[in-house]
C-alpha atoms as a PDB file:
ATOM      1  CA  UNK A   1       0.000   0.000   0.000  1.00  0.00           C
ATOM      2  CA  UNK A   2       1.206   3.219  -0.874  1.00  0.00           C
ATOM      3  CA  UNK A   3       1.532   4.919   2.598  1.00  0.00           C
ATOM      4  CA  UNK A   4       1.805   8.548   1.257  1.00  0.00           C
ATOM      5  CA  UNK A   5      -1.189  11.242   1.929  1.00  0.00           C
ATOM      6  CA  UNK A   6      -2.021  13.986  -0.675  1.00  0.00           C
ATOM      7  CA  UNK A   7      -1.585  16.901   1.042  1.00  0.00           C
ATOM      8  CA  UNK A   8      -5.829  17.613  -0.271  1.00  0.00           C
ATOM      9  CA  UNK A   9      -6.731  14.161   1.440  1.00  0.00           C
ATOM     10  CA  UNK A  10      -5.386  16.042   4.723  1.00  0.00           C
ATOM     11  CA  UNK A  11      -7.101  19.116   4.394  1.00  0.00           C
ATOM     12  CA  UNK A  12     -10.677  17.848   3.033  1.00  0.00           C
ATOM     13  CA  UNK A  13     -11.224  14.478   4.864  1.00  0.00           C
ATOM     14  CA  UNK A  14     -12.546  14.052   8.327  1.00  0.00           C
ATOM     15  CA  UNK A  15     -12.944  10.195   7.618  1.00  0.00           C
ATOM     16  CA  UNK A  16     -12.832   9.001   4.254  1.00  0.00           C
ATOM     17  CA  UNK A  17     -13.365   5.086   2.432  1.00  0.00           C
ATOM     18  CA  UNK A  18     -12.551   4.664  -0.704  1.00  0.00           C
ATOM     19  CA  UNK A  19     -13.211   1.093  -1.977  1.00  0.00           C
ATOM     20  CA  UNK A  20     -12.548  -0.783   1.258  1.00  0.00           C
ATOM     21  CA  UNK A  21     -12.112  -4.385   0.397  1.00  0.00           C
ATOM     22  CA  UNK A  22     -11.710  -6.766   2.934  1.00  0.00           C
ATOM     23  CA  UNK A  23     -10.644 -10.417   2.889  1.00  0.00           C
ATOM     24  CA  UNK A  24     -10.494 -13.208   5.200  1.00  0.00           C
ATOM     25  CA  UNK A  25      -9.014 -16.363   3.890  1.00  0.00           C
ATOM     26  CA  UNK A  26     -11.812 -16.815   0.757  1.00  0.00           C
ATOM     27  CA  UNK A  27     -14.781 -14.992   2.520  1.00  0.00           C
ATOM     28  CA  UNK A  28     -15.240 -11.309   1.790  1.00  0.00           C
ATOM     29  CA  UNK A  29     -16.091  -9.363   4.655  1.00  0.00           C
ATOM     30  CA  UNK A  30     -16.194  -5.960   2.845  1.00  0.00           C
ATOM     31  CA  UNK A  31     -16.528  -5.434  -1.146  1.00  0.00           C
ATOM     32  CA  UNK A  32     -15.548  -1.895  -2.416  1.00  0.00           C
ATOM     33  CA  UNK A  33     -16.876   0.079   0.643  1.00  0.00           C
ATOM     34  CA  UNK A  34     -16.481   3.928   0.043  1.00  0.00           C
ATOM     35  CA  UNK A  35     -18.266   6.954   1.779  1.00  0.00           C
ATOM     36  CA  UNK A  36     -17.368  10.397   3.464  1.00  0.00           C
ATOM     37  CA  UNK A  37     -18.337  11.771   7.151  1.00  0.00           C
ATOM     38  CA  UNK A  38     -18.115  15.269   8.325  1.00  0.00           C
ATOM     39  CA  UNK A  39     -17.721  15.843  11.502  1.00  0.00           C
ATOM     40  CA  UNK A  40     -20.905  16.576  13.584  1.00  0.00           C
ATOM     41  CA  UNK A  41     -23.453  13.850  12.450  1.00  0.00           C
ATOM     42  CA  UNK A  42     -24.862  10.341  14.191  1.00  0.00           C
ATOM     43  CA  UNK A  43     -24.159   7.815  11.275  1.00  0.00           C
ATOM     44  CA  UNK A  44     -26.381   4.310  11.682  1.00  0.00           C
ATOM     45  CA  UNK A  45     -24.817   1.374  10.515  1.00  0.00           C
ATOM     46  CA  UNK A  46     -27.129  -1.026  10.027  1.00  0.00           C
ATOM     47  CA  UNK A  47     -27.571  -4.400   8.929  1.00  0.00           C
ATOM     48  CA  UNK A  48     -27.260  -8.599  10.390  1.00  0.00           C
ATOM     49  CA  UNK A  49     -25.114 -10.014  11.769  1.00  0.00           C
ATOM     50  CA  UNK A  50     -22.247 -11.168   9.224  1.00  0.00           C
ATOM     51  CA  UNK A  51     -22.847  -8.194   7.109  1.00  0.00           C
ATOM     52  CA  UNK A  52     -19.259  -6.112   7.867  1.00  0.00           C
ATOM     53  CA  UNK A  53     -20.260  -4.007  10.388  1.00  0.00           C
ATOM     54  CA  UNK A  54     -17.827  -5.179  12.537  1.00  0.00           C
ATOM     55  CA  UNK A  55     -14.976  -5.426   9.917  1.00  0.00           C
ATOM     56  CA  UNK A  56     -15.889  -2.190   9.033  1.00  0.00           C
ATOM     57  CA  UNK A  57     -15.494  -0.671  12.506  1.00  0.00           C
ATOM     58  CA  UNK A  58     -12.337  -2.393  12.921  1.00  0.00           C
ATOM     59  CA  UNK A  59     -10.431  -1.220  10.039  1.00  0.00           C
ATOM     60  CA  UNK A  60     -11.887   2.434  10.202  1.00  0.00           C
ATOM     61  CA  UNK A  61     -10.105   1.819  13.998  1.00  0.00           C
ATOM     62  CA  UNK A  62      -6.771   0.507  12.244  1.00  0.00           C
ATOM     63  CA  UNK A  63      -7.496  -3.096  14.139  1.00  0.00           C
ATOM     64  CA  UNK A  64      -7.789  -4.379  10.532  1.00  0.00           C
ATOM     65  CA  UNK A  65      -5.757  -3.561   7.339  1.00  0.00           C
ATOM     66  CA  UNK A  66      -7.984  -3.677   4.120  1.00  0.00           C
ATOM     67  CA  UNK A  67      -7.310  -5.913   1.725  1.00  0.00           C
ATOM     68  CA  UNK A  68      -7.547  -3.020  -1.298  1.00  0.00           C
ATOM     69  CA  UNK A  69      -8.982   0.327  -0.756  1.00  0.00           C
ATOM     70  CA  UNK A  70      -8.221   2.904   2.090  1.00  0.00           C
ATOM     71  CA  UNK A  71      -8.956   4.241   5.282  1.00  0.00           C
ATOM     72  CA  UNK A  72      -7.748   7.821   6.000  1.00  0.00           C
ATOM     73  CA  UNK A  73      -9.036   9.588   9.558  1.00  0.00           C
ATOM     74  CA  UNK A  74      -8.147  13.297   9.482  1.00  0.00           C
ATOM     75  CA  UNK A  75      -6.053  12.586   6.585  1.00  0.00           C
ATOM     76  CA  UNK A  76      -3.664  10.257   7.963  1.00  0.00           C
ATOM     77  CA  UNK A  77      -3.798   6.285   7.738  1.00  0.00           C
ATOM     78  CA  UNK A  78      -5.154   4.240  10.825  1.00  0.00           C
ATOM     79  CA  UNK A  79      -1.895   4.321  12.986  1.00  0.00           C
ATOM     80  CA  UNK A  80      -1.087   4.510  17.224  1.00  0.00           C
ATOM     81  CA  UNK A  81      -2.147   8.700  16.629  1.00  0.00           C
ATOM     82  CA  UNK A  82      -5.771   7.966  14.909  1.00  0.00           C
ATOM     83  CA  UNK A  83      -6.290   5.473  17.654  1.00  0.00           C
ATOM     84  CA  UNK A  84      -5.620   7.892  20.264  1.00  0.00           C
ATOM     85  CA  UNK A  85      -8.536  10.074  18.764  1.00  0.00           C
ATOM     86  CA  UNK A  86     -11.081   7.228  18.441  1.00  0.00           C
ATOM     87  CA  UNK A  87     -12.845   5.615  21.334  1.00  0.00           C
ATOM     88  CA  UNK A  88     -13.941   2.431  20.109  1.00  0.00           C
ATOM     89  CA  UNK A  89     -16.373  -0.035  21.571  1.00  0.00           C
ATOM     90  CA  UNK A  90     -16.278  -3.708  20.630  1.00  0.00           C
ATOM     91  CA  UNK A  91     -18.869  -6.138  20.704  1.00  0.00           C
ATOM     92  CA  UNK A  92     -17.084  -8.122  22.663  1.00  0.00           C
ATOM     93  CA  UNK A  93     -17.120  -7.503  27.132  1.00  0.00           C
ATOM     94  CA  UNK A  94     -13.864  -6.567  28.335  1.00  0.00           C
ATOM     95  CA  UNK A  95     -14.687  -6.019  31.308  1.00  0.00           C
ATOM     96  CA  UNK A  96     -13.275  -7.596  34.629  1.00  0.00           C
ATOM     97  CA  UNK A  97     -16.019  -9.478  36.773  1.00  0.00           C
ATOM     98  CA  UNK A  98     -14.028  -9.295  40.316  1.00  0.00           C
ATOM     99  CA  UNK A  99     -13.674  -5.402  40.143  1.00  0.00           C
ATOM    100  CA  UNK A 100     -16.351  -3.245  41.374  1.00  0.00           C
ATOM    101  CA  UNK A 101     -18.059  -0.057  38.429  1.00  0.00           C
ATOM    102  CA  UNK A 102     -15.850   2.500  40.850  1.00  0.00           C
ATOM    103  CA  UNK A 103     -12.796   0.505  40.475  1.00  0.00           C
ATOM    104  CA  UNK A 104     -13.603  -0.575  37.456  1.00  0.00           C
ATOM    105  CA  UNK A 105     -13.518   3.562  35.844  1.00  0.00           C
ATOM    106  CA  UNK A 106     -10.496   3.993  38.395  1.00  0.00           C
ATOM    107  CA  UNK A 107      -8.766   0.817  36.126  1.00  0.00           C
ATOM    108  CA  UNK A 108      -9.747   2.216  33.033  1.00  0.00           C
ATOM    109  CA  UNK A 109      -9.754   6.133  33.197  1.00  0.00           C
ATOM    110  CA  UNK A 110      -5.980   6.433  33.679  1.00  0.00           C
ATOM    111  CA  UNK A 111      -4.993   5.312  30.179  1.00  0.00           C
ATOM    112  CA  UNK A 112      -6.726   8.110  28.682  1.00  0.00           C
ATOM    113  CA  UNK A 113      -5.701  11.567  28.601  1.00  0.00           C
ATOM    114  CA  UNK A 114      -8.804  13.265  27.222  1.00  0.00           C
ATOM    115  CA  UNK A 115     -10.948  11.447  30.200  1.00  0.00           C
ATOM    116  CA  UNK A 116     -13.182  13.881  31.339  1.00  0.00           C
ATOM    117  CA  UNK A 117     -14.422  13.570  34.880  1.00  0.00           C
ATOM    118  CA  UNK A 118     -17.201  15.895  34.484  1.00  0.00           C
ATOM    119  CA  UNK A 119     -18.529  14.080  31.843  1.00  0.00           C
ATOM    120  CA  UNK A 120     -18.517  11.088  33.256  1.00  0.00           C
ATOM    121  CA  UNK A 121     -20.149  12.159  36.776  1.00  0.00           C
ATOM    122  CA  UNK A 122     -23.065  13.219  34.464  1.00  0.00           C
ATOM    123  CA  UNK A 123     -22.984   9.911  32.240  1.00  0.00           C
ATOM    124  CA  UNK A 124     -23.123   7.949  35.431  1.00  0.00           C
ATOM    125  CA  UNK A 125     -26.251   9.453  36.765  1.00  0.00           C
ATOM    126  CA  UNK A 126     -28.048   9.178  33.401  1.00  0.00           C
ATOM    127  CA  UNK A 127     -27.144   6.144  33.381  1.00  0.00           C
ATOM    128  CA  UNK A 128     -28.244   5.017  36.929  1.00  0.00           C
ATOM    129  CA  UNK A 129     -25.442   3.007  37.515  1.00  0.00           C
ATOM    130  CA  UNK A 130     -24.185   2.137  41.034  1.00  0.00           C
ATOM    131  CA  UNK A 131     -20.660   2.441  41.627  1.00  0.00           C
ATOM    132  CA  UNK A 132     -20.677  -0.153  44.531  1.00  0.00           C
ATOM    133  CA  UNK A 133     -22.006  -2.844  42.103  1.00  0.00           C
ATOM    134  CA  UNK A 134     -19.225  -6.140  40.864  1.00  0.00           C
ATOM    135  CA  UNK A 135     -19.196  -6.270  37.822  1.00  0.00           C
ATOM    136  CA  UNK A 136     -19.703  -9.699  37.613  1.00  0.00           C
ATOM    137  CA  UNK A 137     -23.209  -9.212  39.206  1.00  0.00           C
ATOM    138  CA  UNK A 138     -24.375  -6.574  36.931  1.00  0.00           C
ATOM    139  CA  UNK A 139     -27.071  -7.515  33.996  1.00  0.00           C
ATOM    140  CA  UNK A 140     -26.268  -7.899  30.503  1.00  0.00           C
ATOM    141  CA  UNK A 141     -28.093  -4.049  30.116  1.00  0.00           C
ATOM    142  CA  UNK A 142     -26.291  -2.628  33.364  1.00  0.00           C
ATOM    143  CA  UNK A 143     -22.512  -3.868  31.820  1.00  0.00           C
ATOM    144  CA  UNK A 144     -23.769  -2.187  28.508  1.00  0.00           C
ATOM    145  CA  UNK A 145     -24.768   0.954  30.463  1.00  0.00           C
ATOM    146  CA  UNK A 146     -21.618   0.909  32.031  1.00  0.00           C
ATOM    147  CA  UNK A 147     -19.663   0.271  28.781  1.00  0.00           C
ATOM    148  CA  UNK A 148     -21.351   3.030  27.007  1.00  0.00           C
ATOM    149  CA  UNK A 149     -20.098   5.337  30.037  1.00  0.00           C
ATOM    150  CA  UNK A 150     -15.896   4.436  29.744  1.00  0.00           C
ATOM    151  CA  UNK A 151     -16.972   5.272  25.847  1.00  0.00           C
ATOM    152  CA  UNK A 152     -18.165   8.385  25.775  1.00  0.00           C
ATOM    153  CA  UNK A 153     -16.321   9.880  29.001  1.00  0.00           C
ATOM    154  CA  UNK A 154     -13.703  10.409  26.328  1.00  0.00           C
ATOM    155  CA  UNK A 155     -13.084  13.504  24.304  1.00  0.00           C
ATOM    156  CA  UNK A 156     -12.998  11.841  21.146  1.00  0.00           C
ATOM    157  CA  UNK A 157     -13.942  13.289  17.693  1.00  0.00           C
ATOM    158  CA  UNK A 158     -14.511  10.006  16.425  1.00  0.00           C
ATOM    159  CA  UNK A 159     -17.111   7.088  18.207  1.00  0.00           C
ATOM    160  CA  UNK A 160     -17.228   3.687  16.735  1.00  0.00           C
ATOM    161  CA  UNK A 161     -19.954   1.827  18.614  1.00  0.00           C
ATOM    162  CA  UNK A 162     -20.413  -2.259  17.833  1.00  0.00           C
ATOM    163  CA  UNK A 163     -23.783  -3.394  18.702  1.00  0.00           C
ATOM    164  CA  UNK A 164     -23.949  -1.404  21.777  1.00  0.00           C
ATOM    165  CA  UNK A 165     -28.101  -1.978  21.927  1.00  0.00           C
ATOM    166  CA  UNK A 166     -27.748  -5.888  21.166  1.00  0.00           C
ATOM    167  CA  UNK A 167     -29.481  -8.645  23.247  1.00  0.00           C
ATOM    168  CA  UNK A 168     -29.853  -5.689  26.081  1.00  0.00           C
ATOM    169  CA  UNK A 169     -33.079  -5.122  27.963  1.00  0.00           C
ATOM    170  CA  UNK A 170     -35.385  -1.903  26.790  1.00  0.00           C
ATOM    171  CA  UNK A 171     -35.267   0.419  29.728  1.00  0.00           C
ATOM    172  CA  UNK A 172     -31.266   0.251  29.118  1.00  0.00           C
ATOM    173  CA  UNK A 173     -31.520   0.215  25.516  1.00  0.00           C
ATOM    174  CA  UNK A 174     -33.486   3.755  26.111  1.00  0.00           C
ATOM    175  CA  UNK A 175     -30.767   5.031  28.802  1.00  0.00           C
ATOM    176  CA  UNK A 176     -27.865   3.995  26.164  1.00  0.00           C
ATOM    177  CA  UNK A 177     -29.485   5.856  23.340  1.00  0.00           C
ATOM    178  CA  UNK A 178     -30.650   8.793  26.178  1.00  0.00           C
ATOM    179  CA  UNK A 179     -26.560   8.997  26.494  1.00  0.00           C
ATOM    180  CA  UNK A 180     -25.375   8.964  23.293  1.00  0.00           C
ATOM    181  CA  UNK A 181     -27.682  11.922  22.176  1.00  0.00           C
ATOM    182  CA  UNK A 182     -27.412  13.963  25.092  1.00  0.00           C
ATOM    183  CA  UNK A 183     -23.494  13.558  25.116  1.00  0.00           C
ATOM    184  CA  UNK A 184     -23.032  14.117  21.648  1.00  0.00           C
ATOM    185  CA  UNK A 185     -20.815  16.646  20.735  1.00  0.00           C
ATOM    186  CA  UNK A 186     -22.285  18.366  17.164  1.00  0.00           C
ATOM    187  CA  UNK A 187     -19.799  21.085  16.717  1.00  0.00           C
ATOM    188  CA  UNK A 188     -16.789  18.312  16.925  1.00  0.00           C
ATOM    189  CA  UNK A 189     -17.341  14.847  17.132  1.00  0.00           C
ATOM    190  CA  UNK A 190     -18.723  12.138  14.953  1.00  0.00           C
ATOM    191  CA  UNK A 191     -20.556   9.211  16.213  1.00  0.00           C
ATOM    192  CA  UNK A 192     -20.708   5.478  13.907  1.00  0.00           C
ATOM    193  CA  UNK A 193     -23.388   3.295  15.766  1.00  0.00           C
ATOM    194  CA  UNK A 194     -23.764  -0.223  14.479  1.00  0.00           C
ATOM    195  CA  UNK A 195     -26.699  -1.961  14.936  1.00  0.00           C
ATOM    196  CA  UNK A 196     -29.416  -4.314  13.751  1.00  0.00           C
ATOM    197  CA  UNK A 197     -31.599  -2.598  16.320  1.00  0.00           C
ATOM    198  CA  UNK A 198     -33.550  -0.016  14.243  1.00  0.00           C
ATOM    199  CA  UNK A 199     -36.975   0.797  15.345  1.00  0.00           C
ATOM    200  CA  UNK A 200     -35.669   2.720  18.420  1.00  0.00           C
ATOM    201  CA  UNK A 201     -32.078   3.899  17.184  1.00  0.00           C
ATOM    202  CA  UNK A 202     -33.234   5.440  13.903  1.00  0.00           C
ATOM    203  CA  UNK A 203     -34.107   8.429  15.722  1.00  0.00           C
ATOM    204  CA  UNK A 204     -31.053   9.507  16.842  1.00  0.00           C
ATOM    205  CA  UNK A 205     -29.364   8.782  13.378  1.00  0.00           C
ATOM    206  CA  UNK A 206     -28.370  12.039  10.348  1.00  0.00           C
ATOM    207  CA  UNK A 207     -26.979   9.633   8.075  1.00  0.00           C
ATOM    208  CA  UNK A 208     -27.188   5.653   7.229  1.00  0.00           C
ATOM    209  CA  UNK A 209     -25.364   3.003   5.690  1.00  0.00           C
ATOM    210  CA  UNK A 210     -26.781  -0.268   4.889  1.00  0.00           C
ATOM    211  CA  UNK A 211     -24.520  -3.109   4.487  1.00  0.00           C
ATOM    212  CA  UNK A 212     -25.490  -6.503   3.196  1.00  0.00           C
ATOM    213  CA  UNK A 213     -22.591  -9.435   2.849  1.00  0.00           C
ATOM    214  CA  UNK A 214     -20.133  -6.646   2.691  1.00  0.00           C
ATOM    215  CA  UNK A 215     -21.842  -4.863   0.235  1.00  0.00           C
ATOM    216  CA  UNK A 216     -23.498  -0.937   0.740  1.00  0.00           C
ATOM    217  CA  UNK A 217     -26.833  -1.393  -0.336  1.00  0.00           C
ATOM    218  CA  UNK A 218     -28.318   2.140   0.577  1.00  0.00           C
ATOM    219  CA  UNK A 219     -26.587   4.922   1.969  1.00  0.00           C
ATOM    220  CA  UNK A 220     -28.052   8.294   2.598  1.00  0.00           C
ATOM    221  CA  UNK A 221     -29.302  11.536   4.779  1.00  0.00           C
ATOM    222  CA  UNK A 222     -31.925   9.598   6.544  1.00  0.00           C
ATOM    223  CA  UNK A 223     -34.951  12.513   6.356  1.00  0.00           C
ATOM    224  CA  UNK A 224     -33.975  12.093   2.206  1.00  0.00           C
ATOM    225  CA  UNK A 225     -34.167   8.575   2.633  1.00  0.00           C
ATOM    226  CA  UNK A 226     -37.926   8.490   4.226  1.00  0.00           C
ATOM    227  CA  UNK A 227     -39.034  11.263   1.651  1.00  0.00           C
ATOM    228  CA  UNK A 228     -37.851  10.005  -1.077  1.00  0.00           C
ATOM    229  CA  UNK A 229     -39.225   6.243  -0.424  1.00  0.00           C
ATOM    230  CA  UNK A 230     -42.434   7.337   1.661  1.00  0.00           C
ATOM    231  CA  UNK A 231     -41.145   4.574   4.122  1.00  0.00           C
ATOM    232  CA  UNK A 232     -40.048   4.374   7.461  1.00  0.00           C
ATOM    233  CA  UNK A 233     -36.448   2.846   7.726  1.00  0.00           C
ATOM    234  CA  UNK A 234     -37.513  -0.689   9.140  1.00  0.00           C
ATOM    235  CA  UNK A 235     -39.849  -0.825   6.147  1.00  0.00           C
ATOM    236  CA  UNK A 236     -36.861  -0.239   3.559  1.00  0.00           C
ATOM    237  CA  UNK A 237     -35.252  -2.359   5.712  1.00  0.00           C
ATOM    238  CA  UNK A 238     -37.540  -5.802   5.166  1.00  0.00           C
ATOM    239  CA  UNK A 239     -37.311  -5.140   1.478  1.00  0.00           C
ATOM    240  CA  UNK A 240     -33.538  -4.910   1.379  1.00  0.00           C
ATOM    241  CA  UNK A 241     -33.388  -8.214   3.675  1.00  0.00           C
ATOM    242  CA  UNK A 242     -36.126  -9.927   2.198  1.00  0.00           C
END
C-alpha cells in the first residue's frame, strides 16, 4: 500500500473510504466500501449479523488492514495517533467481573488523557449506575450501560460503537441511546453506531449506511431517505433483507 497522503486528502477528509475491500481467507467481509463523514453527524450502521459491520469498525479503527482500498481519519492512515482520537467499543465484554463499576472507571480512566471527569459524573447518573455494584453481578443491560459510560467519558472526535443496543433489555436500551444523544458533541465529534436494532435507534441517526454481505446497499441523509421512499427505515429495511 502506498503509505503517502495527498496533502488535499489532509485538508478535506474528516474520515474518508474509498473502496474498502476486505478479505479473510476466501470470505469477503467488505466489497468496495467507500463513503465520506463530516464531523458533527450520528451515522447508523445497520444491517445482520455477518454483514461487515464489525470489519468495518475495525479497520476504520486501524485493528484491521484492508485488503484493497483505504482508510484515512483526518487525513492520515489508521496508525497509534488515529487510535488515540477514536474511542472504540467492541462487541465483545472486556470487562473484569471481580472489580467493582468505581474501580472498574479507576482501572480504566488512567490510560486516557482526554478522560473527562465531568462528563462522566453526568454519564453515570443518566445512566443510573451504582458504583458499589461487581461487575460480575451486573445484567447484561447494566454492563452495557456501564460500557457506554468508559466510551463516551472520552473527548474523542470520532465514536465507533459495535452493537452497543444488542441482546440488552429496553429500559437500558433507552438510557444507552438517552446517552449517546445527550453527550453528543455536534460542533466536533462524529458518532458510527452499528446496529441491527432499528426501530428505536433510527431516531437519533443524520446519516445511514446499509450493508449486506459486505456490500453498501443504501446509503443516505436519513430525512432524504424516508421522503424520497415514503417509508419508514424498518420498512426499507424488510425489502432490502427480504
Amino acid at each position: 500500500m502506498n503509505r503517502d497522503v495527498k496533502e488535499s486528502d489532509r485538508m478535506n477528509s474528516f474520515l474518508k473510504c474509498e473502496g474498502v475491500t476486505k478479505h479473510y481467507f476466501l470470505k469477503k467481509a467488505l466489497n468496495d466500501v467507500s463513503f465520506k463523514a463530516e464531523r458533527g453527524i450520528i451515522i447508523g450502521l445497520i444491517g445482520p449479523n455477518g454483514s461487515g459491520k464489525t470489519t468495518l469498525l475495525k479497520t476504520i479503527f486501524g485493528l484491521c488492514r484492508p485488503t484493497k482500498g483505504r482508510v484515512l481519519f483526518e487525513g492520515k492512515y489508521p496508525d497509534r495517533s488515529t487510535k488515540a482520537k477514536i474511542a472504540f467499543l467492541p462487541e465483545i465484554d472486556h470487562l473484569y467481573d471481580w472489580m467493582t463499576v468505581h474501580q472498574t472507571i479507576n482501572f480504566i480512566s488512567p490510560f486516557y488523557p482526554d478522560w473527562e471527569k465531568v462528563r462522566m459524573a453526568k454519564l453515570f447518573d443518566l445512566l443510573n449506575l451504582d458504583e458499589r455494584m461487581e461487575v460480575g453481578k451486573l445484567s447484561k443491560g447494566q454492563r452495557a450501560r456501564l460500557k457506554i459510560l468508559l466510551t463516551l467519558s472520552r473527548r474523542s472526535s470520532l465514536v465507533l460503537l459495535d452493537e452497543p443496543l444488542s441482546g440488552i433489555d429496553p429500559v437500558s436500551r433507552r438510557k444507552i441511546l438517552q446517552a449517546i444523544n445527550s453527550e453528543f458533541r455536534a460542533e466536533e465529534q462524529t458518532i458510527i453506531l452499528s446496529t441491527h436494532e432499528v426501530l428505536e435507534a433510527e431516531s437519533i441517526f443524520d446519516r445511514i449506511i446499509i450493508l449486506e454481505q459486505g456490500n453498501i446497499k443504501l446509503m443516505g441523509n436519513i430525512d432524504d431517505i424516508r421522503q424520497k421512499s415514503g417509508k419508514s427505515i424498518r420498512v426499507l429495511l424488510e425489502e432490502v433483507y427480504g
